[in-house]
C-alpha atoms as a PDB file:
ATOM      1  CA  UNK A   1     -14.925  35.055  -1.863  1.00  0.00           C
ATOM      2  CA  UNK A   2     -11.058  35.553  -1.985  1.00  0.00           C
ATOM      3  CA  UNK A   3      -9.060  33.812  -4.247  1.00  0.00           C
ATOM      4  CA  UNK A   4      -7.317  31.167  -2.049  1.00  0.00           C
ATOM      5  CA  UNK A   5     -10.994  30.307  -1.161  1.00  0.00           C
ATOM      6  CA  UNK A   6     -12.141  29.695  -4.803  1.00  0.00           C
ATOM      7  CA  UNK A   7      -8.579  27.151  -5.018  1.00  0.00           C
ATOM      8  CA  UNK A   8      -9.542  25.405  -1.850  1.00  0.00           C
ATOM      9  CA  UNK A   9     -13.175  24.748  -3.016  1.00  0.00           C
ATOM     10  CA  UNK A  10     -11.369  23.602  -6.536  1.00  0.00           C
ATOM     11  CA  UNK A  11      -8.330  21.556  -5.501  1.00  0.00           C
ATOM     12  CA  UNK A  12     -10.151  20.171  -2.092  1.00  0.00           C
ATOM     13  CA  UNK A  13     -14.254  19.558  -2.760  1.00  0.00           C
ATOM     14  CA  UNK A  14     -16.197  18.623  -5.497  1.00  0.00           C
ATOM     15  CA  UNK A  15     -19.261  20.719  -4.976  1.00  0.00           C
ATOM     16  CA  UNK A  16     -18.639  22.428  -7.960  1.00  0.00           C
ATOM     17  CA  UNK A  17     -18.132  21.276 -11.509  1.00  0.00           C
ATOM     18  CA  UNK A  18     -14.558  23.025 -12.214  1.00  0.00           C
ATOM     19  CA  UNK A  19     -13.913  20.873  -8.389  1.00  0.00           C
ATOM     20  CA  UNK A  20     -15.381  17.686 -10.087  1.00  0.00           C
ATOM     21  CA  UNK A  21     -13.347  17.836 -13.261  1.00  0.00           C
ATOM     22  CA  UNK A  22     -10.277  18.598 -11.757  1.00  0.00           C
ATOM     23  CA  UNK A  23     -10.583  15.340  -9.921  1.00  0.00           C
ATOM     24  CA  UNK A  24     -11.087  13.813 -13.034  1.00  0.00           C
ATOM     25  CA  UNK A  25      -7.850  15.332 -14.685  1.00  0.00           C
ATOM     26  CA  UNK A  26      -5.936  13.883 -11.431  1.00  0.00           C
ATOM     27  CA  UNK A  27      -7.183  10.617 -11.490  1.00  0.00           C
ATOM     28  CA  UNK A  28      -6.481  10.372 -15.628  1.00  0.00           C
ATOM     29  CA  UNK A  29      -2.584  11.581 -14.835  1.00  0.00           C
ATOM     30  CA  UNK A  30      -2.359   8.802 -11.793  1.00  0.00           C
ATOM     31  CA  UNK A  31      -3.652   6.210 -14.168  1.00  0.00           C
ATOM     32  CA  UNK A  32      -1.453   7.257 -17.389  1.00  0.00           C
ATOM     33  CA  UNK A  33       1.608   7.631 -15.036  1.00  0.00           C
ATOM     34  CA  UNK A  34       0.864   3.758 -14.010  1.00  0.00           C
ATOM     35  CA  UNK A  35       0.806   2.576 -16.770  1.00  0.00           C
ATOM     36  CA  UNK A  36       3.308   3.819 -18.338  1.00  0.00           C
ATOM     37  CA  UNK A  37       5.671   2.926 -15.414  1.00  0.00           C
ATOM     38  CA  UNK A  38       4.656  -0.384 -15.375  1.00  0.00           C
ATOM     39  CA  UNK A  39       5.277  -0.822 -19.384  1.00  0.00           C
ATOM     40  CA  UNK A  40       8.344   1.030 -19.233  1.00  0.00           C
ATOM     41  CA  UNK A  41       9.853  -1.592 -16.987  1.00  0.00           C
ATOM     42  CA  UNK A  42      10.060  -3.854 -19.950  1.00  0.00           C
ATOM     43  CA  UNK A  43      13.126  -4.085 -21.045  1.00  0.00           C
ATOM     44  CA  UNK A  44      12.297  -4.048 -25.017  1.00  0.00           C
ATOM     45  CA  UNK A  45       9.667  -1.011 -24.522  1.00  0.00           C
ATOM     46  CA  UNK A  46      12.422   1.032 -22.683  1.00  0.00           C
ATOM     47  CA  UNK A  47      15.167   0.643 -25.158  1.00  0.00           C
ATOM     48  CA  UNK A  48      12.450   1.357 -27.876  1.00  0.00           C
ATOM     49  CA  UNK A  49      10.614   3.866 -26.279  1.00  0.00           C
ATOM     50  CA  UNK A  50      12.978   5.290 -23.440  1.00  0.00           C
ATOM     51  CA  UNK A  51      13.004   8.814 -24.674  1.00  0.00           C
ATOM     52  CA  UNK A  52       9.082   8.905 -24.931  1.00  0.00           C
ATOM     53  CA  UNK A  53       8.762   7.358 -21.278  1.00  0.00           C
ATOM     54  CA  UNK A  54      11.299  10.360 -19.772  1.00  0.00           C
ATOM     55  CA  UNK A  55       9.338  13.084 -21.551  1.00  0.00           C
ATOM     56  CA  UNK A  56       6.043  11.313 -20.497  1.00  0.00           C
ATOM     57  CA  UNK A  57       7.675  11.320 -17.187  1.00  0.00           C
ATOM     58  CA  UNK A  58       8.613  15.009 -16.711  1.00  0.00           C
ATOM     59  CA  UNK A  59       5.140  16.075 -18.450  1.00  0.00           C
ATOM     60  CA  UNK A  60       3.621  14.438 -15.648  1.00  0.00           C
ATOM     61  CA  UNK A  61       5.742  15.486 -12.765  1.00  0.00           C
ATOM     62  CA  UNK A  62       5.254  18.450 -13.740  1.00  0.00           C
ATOM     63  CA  UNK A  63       1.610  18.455 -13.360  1.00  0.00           C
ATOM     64  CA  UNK A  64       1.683  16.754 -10.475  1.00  0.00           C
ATOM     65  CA  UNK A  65       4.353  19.147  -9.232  1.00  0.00           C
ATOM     66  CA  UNK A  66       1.652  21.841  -9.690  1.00  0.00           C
ATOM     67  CA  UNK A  67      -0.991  20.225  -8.218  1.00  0.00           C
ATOM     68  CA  UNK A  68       0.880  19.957  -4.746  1.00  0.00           C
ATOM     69  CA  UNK A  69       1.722  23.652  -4.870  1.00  0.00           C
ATOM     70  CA  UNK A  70      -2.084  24.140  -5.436  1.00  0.00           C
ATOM     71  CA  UNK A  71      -2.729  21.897  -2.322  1.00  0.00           C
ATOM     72  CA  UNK A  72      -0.500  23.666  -0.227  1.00  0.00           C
ATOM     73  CA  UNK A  73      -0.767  26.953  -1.080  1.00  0.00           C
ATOM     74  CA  UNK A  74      -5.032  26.838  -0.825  1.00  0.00           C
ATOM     75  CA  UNK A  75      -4.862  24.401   2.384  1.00  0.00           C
ATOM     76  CA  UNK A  76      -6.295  26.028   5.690  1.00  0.00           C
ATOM     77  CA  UNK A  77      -3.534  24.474   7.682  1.00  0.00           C
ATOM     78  CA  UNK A  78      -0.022  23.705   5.190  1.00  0.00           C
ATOM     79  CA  UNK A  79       2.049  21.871   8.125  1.00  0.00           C
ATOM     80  CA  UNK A  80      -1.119  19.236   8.470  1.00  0.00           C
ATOM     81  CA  UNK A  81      -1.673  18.516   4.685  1.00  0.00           C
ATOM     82  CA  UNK A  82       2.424  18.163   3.924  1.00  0.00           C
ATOM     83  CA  UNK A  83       2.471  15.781   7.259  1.00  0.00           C
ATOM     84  CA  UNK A  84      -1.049  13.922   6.621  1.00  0.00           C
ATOM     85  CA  UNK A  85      -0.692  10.695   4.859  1.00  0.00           C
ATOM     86  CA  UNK A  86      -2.369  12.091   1.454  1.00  0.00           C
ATOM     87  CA  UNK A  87       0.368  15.317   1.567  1.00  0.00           C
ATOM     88  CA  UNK A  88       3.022  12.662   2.000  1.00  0.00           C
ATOM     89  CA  UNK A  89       1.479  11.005  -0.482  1.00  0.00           C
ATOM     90  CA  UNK A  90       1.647  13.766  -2.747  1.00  0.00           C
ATOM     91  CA  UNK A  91       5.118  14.635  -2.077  1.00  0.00           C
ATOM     92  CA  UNK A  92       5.921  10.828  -2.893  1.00  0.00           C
ATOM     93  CA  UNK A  93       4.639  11.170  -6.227  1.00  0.00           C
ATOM     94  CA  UNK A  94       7.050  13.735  -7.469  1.00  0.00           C
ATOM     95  CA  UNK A  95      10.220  13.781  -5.467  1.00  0.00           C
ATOM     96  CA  UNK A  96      12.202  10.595  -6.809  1.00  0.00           C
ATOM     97  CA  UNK A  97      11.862  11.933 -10.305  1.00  0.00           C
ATOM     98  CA  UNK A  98      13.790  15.013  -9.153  1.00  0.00           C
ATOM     99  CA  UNK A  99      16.217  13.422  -6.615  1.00  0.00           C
ATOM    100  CA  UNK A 100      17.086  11.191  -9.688  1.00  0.00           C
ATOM    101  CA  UNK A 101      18.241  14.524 -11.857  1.00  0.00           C
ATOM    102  CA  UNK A 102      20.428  15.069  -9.328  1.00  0.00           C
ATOM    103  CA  UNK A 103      21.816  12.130  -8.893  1.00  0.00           C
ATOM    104  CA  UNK A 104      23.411  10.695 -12.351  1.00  0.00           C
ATOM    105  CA  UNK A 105      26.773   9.200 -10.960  1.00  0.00           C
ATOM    106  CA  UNK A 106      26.961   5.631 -11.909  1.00  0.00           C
ATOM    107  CA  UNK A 107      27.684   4.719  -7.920  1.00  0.00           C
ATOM    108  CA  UNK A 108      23.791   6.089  -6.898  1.00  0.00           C
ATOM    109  CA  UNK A 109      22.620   3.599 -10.119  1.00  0.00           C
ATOM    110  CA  UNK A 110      20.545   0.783  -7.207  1.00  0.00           C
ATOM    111  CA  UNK A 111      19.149   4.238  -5.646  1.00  0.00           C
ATOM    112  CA  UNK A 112      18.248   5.544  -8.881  1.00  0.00           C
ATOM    113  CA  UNK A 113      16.620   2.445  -9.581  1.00  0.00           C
ATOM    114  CA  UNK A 114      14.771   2.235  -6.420  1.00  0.00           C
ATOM    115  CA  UNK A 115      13.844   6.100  -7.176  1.00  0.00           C
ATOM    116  CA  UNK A 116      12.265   5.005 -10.487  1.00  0.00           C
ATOM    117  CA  UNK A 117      10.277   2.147  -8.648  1.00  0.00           C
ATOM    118  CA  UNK A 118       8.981   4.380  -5.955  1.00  0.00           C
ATOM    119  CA  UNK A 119       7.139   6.579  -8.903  1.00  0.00           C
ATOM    120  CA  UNK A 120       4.612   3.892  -8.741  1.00  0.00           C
ATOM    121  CA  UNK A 121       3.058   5.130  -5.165  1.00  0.00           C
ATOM    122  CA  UNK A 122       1.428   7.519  -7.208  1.00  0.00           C
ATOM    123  CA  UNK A 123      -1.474   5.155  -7.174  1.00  0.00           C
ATOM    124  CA  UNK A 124      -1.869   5.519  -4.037  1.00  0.00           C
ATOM    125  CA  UNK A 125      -2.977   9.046  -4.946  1.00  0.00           C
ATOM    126  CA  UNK A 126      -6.484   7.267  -5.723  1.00  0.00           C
ATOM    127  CA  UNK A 127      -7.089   6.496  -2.326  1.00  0.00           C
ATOM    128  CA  UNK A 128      -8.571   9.994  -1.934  1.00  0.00           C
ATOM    129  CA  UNK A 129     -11.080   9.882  -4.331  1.00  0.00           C
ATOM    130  CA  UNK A 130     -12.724   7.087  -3.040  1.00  0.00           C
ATOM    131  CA  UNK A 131     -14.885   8.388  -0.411  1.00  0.00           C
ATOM    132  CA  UNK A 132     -15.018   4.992   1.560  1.00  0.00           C
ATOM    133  CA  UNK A 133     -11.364   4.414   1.373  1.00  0.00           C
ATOM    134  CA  UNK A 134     -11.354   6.842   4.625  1.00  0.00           C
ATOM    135  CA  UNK A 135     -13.631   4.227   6.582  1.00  0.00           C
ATOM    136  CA  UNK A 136     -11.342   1.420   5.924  1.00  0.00           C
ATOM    137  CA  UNK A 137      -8.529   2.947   6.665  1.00  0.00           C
ATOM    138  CA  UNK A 138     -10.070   4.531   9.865  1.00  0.00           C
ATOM    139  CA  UNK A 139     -11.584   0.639  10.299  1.00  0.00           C
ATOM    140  CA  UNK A 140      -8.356  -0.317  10.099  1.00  0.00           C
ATOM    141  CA  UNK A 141      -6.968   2.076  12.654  1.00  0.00           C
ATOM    142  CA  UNK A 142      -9.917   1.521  15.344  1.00  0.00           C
ATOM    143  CA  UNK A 143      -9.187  -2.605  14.840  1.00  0.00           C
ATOM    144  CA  UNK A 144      -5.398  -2.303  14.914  1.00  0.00           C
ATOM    145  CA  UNK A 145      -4.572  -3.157  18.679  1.00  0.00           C
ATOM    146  CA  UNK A 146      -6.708  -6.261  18.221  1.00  0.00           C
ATOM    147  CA  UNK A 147      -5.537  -7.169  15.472  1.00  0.00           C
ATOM    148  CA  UNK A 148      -1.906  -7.002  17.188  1.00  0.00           C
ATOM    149  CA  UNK A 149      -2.631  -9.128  19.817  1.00  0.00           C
ATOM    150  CA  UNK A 150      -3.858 -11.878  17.175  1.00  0.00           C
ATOM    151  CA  UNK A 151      -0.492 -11.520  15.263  1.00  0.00           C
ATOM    152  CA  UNK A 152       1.497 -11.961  18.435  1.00  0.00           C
ATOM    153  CA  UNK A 153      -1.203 -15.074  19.160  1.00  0.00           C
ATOM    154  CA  UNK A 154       0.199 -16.186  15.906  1.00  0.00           C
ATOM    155  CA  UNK A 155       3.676 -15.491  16.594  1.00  0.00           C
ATOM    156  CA  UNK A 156       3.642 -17.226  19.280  1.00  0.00           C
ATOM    157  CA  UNK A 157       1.650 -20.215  17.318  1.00  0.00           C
ATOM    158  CA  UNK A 158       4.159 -20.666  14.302  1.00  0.00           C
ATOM    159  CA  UNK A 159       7.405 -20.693  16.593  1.00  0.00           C
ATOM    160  CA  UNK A 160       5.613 -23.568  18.802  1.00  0.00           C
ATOM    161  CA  UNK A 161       4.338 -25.340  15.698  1.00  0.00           C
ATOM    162  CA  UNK A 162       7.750 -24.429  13.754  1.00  0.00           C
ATOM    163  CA  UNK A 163      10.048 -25.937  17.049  1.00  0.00           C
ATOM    164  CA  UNK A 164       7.859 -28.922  17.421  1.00  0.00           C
ATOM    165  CA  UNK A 165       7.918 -29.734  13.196  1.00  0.00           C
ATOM    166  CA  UNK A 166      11.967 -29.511  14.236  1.00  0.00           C
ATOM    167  CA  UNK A 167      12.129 -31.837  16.725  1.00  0.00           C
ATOM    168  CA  UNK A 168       9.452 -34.169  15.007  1.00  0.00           C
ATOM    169  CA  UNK A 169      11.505 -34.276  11.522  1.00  0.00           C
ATOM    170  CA  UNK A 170      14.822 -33.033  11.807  1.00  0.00           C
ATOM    171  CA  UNK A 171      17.789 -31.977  10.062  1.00  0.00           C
ATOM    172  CA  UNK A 172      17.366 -35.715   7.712  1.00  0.00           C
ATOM    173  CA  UNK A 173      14.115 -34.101   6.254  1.00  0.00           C
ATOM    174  CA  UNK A 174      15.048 -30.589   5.532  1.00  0.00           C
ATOM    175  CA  UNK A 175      14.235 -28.845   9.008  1.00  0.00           C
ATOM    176  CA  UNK A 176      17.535 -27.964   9.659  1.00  0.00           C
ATOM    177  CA  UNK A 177      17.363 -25.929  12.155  1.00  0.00           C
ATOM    178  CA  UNK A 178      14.640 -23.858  14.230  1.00  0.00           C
ATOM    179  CA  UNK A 179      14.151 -20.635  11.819  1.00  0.00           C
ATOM    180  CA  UNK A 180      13.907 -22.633   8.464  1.00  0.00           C
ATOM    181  CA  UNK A 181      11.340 -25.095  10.663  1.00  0.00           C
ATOM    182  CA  UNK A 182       9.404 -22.041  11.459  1.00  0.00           C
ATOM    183  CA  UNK A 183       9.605 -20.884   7.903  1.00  0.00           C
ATOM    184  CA  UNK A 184       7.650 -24.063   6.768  1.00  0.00           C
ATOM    185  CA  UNK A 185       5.542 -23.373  10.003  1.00  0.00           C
ATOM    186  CA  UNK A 186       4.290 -20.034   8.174  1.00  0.00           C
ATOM    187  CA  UNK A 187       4.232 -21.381   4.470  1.00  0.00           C
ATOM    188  CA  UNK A 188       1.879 -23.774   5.986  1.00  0.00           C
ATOM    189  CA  UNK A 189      -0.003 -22.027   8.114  1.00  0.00           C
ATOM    190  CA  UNK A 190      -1.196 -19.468   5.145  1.00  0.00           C
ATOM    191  CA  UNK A 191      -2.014 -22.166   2.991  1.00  0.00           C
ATOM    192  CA  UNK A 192       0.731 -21.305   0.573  1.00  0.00           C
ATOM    193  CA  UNK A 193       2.459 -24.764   0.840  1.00  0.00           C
ATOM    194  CA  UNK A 194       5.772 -24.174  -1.929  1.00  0.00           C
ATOM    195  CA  UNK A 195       6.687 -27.539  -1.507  1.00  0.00           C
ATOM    196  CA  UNK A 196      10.713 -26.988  -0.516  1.00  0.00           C
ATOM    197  CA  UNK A 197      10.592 -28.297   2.869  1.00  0.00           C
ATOM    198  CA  UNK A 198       7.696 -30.999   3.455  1.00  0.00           C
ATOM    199  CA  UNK A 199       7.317 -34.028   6.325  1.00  0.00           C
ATOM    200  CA  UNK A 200       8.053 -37.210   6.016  1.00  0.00           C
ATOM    201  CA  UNK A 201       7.135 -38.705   8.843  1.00  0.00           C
ATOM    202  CA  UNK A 202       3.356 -40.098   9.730  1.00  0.00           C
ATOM    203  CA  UNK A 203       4.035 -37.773  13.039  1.00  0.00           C
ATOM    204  CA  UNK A 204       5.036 -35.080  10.934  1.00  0.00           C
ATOM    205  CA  UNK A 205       2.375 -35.064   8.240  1.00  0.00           C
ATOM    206  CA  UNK A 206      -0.363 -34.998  11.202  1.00  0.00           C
ATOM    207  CA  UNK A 207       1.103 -31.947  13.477  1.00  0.00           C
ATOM    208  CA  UNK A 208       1.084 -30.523   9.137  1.00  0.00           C
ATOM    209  CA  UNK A 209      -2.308 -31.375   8.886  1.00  0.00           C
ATOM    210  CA  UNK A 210      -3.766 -29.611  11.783  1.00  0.00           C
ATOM    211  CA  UNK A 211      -1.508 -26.759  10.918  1.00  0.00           C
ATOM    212  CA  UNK A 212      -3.239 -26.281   7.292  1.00  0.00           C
ATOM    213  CA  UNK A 213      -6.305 -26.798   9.019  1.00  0.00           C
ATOM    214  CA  UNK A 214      -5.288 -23.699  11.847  1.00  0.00           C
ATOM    215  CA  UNK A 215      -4.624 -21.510   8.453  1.00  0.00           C
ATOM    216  CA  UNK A 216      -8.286 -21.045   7.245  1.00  0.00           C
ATOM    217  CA  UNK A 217      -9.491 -20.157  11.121  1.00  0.00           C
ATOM    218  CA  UNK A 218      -6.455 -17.303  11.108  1.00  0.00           C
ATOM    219  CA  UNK A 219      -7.273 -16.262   7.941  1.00  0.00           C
ATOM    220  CA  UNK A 220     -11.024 -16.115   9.340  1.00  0.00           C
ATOM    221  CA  UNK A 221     -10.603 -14.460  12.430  1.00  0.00           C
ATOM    222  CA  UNK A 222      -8.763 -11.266  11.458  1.00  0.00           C
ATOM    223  CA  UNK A 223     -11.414 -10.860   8.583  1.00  0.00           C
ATOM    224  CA  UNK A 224     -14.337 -11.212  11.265  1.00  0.00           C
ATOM    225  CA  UNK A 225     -12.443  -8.518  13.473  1.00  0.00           C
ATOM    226  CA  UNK A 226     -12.603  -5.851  10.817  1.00  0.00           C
ATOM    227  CA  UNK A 227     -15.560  -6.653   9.484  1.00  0.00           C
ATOM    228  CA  UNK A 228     -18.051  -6.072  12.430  1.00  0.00           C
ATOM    229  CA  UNK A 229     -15.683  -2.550  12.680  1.00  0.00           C
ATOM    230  CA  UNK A 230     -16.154  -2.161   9.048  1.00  0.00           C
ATOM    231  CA  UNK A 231     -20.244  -2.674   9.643  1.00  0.00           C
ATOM    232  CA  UNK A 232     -20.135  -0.016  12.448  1.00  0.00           C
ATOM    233  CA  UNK A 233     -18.281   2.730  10.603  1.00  0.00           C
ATOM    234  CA  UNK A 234     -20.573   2.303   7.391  1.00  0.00           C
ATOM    235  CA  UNK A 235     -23.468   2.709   9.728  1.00  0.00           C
ATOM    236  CA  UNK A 236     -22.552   5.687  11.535  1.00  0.00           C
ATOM    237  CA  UNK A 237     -20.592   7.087   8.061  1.00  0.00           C
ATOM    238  CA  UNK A 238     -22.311  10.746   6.478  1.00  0.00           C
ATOM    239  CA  UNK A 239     -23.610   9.654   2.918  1.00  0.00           C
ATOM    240  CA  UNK A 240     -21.722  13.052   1.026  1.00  0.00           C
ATOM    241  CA  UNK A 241     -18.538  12.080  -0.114  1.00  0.00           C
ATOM    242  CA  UNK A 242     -17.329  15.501  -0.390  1.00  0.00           C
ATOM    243  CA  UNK A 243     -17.841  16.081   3.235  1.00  0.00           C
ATOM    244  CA  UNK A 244     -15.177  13.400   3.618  1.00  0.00           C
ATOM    245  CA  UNK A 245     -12.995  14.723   1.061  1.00  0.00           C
ATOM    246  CA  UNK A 246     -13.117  17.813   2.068  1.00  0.00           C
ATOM    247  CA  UNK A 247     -12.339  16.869   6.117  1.00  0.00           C
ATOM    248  CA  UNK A 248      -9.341  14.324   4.622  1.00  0.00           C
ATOM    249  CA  UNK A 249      -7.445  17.502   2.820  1.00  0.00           C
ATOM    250  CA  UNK A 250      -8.099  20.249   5.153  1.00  0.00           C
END
């Protein structure tokens, strides 16, 4: 077995052991580099800590640096791993940390910042490990066009609902005009309710009513759609892992 093999089986399966615990060592960086992102957003941690954070950060670019070289170099096809979603993925995970060593002028500082925020995707770098995260997603993908035409269904709902609220309440109860009416029409509608704009009309408080009660149908509906896709795909699903792992990186 040549040597490119021996990575591919490493970096892509986990038949083997040295496979298994190199998974391990990826998932430990992804969770590390999360946290300490996240704490390092806190403004007293960073001006105590900054310096530790920025080595911390390099250390694990670094790594992860490495491990996409790995992934290209031992992948059967490069151009379909550094296009597929994990590859971009991957790519994600260590390019802001370089584009921001590049970029130090004061005028880039919102970019920089948005740079620094985008480090977080690494988590998405988990998604591969977990062996049914590929049926959701692909669950996902098979229900997408009806889940579409439900969304424009809805569309179509909260700008009715949203027009009438208008023309019910009015500029004298905070629906001043047709957008902020079907702003309230979508607060509503998902149950969020935040309280700035609210009827005050009997007229209006009913059409509100039967809004709320159009919210936990929506919410159900979409649900059931992916669900009975979900079902299928779980049915018909290979129980090895690997063999999905292995199919999702090659």
């Amino acid at each position: 077995m040549s040597f490119k093999r021996k990575l591919h089986d490493i970096v892509f399966n986990t038949n083997c052991r040295i496979g298994q615990a190199f998974d391990t060592s990826i998932i430990i960086l992804i969770i590390i580099s999360t946290i300490s992102i996240s704490i390092s957003s806190i403004k007293t941690y960073h001006l105590s800590y900054g310096q530790l954070f920025y080595t911390l950060e390099w250390i694990l670019t670094i790594l992860f640096t490495i491990e996409y070289v790995l992934r290209l170099y031992s992948s059967k096809n490069r151009v379909a791993y550094s296009t597929s979603f994990f590859g971009i993925v991957d790519l994600l995970a260590i390019l802001p940390t370089y584009i921001a060593l590049v970029m130090t002028s004061s005028h880039y500082l919102l970019f920089i910042r948005l740079l620094r925020v985008m480090r977080i995707f690494r988590v998405l770098k988990l998604f591969k490990y977990v062996s049914e995260m590929q049926l959701i997603i692909q669950t996902l993908a098979k229900s997408s066009r009806k889940i579409l035409v439900f969304l424009m269904m809805v569309l179509v709902l909260i700008t009715l609902l949203g027009s009438t609220m208008y023309i019910i309440e009015g500029e004298e109860h905070g629906f001043s005009n047709i957008p902020v009416s079907i702003y309230w029409a979508i607060v509503t509608l998902t149950t969020v309710g935040y309280g700035d704009i609210s009827p005050q009309t009997a007229l209006g408080k009913l059409v509100s009513s039967i809004i709320m009660i159009l919210g936990y149908c929506i919410i159900a509906v979409p649900t059931g759609l992916v669900s009975v896709d979900l079902s299928k795909n779980f049915s018909n699903s290979p129980s090895t892992p690997s063999t999905q792992k292995s199919s999702q990186n090659n």
